[in-house]
N, C-alpha and C. Protein backbone atom coordinates (compact mmCIF):
# COMPACT_ATOMS: atom_id res chain seq x y z
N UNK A 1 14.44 -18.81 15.31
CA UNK A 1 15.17 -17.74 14.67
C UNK A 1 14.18 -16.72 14.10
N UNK A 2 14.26 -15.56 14.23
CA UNK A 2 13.98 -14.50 14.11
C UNK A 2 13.98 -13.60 12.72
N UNK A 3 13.52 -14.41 11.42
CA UNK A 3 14.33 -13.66 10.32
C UNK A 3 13.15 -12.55 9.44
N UNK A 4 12.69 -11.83 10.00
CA UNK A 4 11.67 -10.87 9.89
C UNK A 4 12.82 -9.58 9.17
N UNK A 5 13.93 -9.37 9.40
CA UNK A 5 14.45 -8.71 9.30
C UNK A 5 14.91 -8.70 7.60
N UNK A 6 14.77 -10.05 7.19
CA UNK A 6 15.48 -10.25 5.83
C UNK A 6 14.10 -9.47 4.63
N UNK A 7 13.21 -9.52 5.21
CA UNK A 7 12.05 -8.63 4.49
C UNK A 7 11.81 -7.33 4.57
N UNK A 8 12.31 -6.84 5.48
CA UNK A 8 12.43 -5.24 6.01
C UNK A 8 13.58 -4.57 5.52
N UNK A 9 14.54 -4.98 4.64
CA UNK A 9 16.11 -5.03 4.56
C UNK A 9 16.12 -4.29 3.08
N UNK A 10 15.52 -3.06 2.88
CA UNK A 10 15.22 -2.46 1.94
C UNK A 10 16.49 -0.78 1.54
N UNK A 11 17.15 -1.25 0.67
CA UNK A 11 18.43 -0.76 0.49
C UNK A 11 17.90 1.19 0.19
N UNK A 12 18.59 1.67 0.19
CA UNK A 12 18.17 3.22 0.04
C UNK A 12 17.47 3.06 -1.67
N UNK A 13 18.25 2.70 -2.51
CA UNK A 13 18.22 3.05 -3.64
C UNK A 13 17.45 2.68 -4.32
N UNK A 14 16.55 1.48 -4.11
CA UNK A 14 15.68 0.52 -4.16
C UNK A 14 14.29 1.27 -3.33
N UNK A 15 14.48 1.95 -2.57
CA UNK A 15 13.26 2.65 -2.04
C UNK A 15 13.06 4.00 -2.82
N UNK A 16 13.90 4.80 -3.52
CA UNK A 16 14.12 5.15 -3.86
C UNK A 16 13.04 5.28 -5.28
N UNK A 17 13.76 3.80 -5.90
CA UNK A 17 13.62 3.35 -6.85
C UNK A 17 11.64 3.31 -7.31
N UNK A 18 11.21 2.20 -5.97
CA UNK A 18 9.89 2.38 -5.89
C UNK A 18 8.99 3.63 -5.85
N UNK A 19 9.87 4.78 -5.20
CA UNK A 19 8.79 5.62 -5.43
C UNK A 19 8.51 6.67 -6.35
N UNK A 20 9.71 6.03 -7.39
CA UNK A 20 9.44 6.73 -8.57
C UNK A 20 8.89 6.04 -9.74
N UNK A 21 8.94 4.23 -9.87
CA UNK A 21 7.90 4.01 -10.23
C UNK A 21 6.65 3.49 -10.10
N UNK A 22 6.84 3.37 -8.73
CA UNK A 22 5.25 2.66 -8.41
C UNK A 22 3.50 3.29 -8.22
N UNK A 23 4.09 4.70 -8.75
CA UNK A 23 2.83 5.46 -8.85
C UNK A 23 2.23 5.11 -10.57
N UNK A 24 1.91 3.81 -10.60
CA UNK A 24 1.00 3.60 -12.15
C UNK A 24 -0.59 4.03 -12.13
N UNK A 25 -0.84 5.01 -11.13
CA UNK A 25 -2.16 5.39 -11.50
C UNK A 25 -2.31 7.01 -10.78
N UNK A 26 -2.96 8.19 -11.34
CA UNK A 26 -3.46 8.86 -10.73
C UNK A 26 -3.17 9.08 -9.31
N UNK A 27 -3.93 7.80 -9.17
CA UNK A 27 -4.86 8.19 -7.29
C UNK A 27 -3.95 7.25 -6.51
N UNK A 28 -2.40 6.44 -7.05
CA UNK A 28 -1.62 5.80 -6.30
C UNK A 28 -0.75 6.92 -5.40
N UNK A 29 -0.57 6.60 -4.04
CA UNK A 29 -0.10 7.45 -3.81
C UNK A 29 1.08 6.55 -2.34
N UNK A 30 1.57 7.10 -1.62
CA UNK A 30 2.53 6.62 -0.73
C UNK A 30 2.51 7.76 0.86
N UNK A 31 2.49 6.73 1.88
CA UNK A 31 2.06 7.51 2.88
C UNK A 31 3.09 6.65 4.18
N UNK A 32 4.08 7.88 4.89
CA UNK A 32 5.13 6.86 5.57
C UNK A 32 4.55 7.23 6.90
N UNK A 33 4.53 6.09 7.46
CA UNK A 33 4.27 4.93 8.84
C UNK A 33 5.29 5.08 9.80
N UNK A 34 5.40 4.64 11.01
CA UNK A 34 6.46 4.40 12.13
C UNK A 34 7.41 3.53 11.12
N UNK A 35 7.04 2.43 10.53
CA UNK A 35 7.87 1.50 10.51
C UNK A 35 7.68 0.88 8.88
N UNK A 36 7.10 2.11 8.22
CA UNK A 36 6.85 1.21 6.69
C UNK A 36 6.49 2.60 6.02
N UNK A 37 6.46 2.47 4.80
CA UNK A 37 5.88 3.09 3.77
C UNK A 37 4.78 2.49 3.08
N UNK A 38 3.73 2.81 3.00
CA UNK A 38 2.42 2.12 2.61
C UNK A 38 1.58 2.65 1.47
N UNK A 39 1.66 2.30 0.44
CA UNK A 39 1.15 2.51 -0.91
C UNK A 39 -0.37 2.41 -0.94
N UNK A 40 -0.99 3.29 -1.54
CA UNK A 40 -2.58 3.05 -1.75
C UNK A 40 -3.19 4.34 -2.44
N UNK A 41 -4.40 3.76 -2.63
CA UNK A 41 -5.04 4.38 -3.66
C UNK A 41 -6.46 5.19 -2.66
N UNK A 42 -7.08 6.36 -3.21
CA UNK A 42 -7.75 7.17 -2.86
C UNK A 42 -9.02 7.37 -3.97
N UNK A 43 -10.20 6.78 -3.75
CA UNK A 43 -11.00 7.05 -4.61
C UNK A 43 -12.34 7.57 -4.44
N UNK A 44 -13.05 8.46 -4.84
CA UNK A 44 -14.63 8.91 -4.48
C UNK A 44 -14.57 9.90 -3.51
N UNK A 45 -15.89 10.80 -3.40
CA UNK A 45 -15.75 11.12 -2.22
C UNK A 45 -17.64 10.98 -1.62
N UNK A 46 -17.66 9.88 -1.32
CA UNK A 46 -18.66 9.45 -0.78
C UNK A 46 -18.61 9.83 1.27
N UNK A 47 -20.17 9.98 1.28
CA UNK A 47 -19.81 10.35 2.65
C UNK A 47 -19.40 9.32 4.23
N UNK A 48 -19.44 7.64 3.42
CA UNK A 48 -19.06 7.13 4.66
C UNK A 48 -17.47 6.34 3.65
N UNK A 49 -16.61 5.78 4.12
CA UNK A 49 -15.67 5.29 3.87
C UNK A 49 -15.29 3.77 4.23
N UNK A 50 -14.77 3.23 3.19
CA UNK A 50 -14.46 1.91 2.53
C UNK A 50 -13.31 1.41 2.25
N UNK A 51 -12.84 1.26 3.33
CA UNK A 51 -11.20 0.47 3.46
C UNK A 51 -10.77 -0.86 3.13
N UNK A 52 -9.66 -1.11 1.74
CA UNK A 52 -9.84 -2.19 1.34
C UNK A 52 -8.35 -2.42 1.46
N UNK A 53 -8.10 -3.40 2.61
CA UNK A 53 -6.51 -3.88 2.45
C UNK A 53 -6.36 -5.43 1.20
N UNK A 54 -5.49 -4.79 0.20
CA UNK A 54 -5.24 -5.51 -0.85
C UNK A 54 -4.72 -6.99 -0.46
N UNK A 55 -5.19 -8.17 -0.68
CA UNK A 55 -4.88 -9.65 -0.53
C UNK A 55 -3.47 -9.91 -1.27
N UNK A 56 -2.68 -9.81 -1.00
CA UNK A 56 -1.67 -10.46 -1.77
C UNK A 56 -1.26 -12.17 -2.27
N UNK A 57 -1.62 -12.21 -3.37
CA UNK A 57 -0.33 -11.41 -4.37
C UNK A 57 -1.25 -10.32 -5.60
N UNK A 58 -2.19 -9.95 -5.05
CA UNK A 58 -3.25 -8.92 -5.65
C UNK A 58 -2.79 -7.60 -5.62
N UNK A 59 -2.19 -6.73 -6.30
CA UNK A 59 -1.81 -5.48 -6.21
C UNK A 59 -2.80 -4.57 -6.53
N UNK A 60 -2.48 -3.16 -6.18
CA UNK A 60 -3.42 -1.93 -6.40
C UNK A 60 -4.08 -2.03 -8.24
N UNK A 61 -2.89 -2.37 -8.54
CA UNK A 61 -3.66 -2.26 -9.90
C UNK A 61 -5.04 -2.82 -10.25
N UNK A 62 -4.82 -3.98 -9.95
CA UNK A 62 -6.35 -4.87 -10.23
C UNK A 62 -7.18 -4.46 -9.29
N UNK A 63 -7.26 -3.42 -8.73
CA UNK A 63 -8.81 -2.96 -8.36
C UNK A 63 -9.40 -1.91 -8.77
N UNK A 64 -8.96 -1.45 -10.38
CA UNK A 64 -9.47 -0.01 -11.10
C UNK A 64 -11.12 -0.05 -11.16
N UNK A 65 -11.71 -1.38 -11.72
CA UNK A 65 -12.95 -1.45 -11.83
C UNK A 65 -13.49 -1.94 -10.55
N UNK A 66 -12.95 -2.34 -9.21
CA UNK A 66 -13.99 -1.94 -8.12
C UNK A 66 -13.69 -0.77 -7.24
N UNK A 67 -12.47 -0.16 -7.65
CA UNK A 67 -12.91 1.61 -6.96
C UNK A 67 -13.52 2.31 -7.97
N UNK A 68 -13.47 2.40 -9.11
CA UNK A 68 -14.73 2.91 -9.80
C UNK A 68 -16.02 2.67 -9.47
N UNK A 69 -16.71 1.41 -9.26
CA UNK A 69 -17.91 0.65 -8.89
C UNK A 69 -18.09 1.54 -7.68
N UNK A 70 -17.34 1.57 -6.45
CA UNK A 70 -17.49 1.67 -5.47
C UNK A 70 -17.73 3.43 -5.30
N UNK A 71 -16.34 4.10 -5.65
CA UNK A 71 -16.03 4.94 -5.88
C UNK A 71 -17.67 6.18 -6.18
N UNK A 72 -18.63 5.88 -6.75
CA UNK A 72 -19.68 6.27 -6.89
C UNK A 72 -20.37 6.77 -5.34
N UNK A 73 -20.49 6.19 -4.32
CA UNK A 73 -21.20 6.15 -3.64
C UNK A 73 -20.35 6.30 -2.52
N UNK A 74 -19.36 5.55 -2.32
CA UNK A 74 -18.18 5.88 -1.12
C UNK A 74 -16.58 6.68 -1.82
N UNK A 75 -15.94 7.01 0.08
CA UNK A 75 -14.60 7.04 -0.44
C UNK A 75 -14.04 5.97 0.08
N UNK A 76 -13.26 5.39 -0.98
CA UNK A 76 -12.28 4.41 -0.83
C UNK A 76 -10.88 4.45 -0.92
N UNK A 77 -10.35 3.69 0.34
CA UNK A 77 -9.21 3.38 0.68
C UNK A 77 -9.22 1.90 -0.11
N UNK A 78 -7.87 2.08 -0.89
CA UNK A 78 -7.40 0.77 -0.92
C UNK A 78 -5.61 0.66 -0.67
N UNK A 79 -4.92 -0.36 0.05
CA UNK A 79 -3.82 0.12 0.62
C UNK A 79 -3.25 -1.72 0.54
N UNK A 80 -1.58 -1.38 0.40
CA UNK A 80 -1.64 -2.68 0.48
C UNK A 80 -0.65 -2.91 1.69
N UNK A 81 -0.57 -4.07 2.43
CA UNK A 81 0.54 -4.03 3.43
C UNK A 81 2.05 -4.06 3.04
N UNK A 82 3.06 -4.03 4.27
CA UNK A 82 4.30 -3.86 4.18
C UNK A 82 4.80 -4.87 3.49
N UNK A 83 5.79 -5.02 3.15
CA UNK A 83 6.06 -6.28 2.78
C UNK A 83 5.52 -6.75 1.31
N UNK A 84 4.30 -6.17 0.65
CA UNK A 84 3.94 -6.98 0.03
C UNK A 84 3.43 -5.65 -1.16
N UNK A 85 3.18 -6.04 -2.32
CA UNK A 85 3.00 -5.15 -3.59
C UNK A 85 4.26 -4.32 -3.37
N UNK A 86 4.16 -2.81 -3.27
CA UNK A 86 5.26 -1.77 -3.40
C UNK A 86 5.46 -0.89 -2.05
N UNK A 87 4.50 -1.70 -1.32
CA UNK A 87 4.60 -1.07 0.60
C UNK A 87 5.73 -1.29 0.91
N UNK A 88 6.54 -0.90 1.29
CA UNK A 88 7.94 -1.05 2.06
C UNK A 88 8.46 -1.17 3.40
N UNK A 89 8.70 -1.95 3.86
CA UNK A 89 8.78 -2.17 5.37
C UNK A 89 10.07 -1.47 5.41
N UNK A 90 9.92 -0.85 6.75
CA UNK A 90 11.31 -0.59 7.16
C UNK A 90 12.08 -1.13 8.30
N UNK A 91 13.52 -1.70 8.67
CA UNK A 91 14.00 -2.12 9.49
C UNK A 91 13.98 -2.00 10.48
N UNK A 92 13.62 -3.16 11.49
CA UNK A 92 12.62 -3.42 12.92
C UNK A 92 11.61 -3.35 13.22
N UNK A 93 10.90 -3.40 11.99
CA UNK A 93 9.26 -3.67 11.86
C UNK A 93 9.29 -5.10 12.60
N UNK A 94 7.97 -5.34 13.30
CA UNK A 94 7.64 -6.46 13.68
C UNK A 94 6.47 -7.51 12.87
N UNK A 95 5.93 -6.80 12.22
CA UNK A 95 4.97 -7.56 10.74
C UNK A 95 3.89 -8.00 11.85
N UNK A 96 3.82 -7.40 13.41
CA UNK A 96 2.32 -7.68 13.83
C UNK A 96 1.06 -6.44 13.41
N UNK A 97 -0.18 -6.77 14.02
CA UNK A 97 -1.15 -6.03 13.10
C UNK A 97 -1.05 -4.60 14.25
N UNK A 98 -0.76 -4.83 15.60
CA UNK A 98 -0.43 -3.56 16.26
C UNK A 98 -0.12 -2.30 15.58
């Protein structure tokens, strides 16, 4: 059985909802996908770049003091996947890394 769908099953109002409060920082920001909405943070502007997909159940928040650290010397991406922190999957996502 196939139930990928029960995680993607994200009501209008509730998306809604997230993206008015899930910006708790500055540099949080939201960027929509084929099949998701994907939350992340933007830091530095260093000249090579540093992409950090967030481990869950680790959200954007707890990485203020290593995009600062980092943030010095690179730009950093930090982003978290669908499904998980305040990323939002949308219906008929397949949750592969494609």
């Amino acid at each position: 059985m196939n139930a990928t769908w029960l995680d993607s099953l994200v009501l209008p109002w509730r998306r809604a909802s997230v993206l008015k409060t899930a910006a708790t920082r500055p540099d949080v920001r939201f960027m929509a996908l084929g099949r998701s909405m994907i939350r992340y943070r933007l830091a530095g502007e260093g000249p090579r770049t540093i992409a950090i997909c967030a481990d869950p159940p680790v959200v954007l928040e707890l990485y203020d003091e290593l995009l600062a650290l980092l943030a010095k010397d690179f730009r950093v991406v930090a982003f978290e996947v669908p499904a998980f922190g305040f990323s939002l999957p949308r219906l008929g996502i397949d949750f592969g890394l494609g």
